[in-house]
C-alpha atoms as a PDB file:
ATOM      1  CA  UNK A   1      33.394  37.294 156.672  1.00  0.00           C
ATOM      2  CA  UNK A   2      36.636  36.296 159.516  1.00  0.00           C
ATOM      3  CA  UNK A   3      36.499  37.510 162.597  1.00  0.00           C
ATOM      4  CA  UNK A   4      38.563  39.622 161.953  1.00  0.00           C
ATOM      5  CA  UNK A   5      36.904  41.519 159.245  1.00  0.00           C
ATOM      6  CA  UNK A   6      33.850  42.116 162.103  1.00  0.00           C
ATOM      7  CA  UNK A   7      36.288  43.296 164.813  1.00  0.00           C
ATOM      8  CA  UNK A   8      37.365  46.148 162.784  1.00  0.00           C
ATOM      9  CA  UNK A   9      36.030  49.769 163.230  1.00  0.00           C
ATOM     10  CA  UNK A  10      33.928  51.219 160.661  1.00  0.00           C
ATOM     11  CA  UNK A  11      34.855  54.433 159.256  1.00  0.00           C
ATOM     12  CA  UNK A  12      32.998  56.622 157.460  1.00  0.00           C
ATOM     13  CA  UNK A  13      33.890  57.749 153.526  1.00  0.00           C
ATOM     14  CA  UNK A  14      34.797  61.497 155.174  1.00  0.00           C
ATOM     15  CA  UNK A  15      37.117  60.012 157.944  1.00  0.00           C
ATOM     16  CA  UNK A  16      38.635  57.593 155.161  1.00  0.00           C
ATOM     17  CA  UNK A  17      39.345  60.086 152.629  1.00  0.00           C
ATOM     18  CA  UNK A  18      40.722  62.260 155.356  1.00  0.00           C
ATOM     19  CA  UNK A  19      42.880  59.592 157.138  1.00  0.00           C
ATOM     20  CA  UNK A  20      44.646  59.488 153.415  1.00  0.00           C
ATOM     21  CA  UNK A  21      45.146  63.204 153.709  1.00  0.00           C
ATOM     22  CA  UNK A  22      46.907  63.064 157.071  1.00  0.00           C
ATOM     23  CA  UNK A  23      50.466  63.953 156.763  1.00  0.00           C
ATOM     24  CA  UNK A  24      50.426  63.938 152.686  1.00  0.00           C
ATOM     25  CA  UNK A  25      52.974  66.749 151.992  1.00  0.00           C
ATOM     26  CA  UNK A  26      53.575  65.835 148.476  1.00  0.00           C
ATOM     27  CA  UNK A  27      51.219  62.918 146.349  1.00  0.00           C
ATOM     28  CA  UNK A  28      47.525  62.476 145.478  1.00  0.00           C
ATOM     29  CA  UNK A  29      44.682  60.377 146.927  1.00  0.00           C
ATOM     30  CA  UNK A  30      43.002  58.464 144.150  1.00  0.00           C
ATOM     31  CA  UNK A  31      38.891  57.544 144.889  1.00  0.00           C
ATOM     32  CA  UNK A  32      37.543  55.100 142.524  1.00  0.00           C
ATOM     33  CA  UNK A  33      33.902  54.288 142.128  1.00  0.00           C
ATOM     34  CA  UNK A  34      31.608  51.597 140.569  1.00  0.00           C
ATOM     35  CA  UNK A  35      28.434  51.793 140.460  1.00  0.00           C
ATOM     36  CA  UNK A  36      28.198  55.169 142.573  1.00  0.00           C
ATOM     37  CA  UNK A  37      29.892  53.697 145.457  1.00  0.00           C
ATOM     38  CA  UNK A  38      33.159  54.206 146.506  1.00  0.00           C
ATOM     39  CA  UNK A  39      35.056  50.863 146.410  1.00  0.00           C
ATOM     40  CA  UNK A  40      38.914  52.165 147.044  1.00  0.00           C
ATOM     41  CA  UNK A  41      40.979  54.660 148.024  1.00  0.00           C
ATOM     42  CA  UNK A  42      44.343  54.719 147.387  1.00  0.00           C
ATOM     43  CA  UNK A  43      47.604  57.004 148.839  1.00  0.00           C
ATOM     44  CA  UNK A  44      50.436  57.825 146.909  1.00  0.00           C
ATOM     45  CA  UNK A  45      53.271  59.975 148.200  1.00  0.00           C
ATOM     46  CA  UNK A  46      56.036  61.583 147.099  1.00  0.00           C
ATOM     47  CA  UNK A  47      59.321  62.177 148.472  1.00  0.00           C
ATOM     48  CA  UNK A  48      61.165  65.061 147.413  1.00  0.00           C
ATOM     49  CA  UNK A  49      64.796  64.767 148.888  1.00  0.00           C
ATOM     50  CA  UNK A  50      66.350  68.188 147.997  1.00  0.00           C
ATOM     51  CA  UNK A  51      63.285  69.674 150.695  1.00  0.00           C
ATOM     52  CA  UNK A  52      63.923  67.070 153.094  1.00  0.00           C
ATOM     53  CA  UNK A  53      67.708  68.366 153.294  1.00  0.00           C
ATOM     54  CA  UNK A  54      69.303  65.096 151.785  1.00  0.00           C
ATOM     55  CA  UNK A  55      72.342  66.109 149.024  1.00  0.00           C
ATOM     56  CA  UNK A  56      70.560  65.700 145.062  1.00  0.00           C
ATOM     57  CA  UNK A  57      74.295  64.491 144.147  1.00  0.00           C
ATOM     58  CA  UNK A  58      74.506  60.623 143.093  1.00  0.00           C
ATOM     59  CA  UNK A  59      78.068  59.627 143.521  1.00  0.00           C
ATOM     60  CA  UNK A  60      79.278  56.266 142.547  1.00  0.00           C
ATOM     61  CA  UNK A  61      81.737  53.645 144.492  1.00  0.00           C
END
């Protein structure tokens, strides 16, 4: 293990999954486990642009 790796704060699985949550307006959080432990987490978002106010119209140059 770096140094690095040991200067980083631990969180727990609850503050994890609930950093992922934080500001997720559209998108899933994906937990995977092996072996009954919980070895990732993973974000995705989505980004709607017709409810963030951008025009859905595609024009071409």
């Amino acid at each position: 293990m770096s140094q690095a790796d040991t200067d980083k704060p631990k969180l727990n699985l609850e503050d994890a999954v609930r950093q992922a949550l934080t500001g997720l307006r559209y998108g899933s959080v994906e937990i995977t486990v092996h072996n009954a432990r919980v070895v990732q987490i993973e974000r995705k978002e989505r980004f709607r642009p017709e409810e963030e106010g951008f025009e859905a119209t595609v024009t071409s140059h």
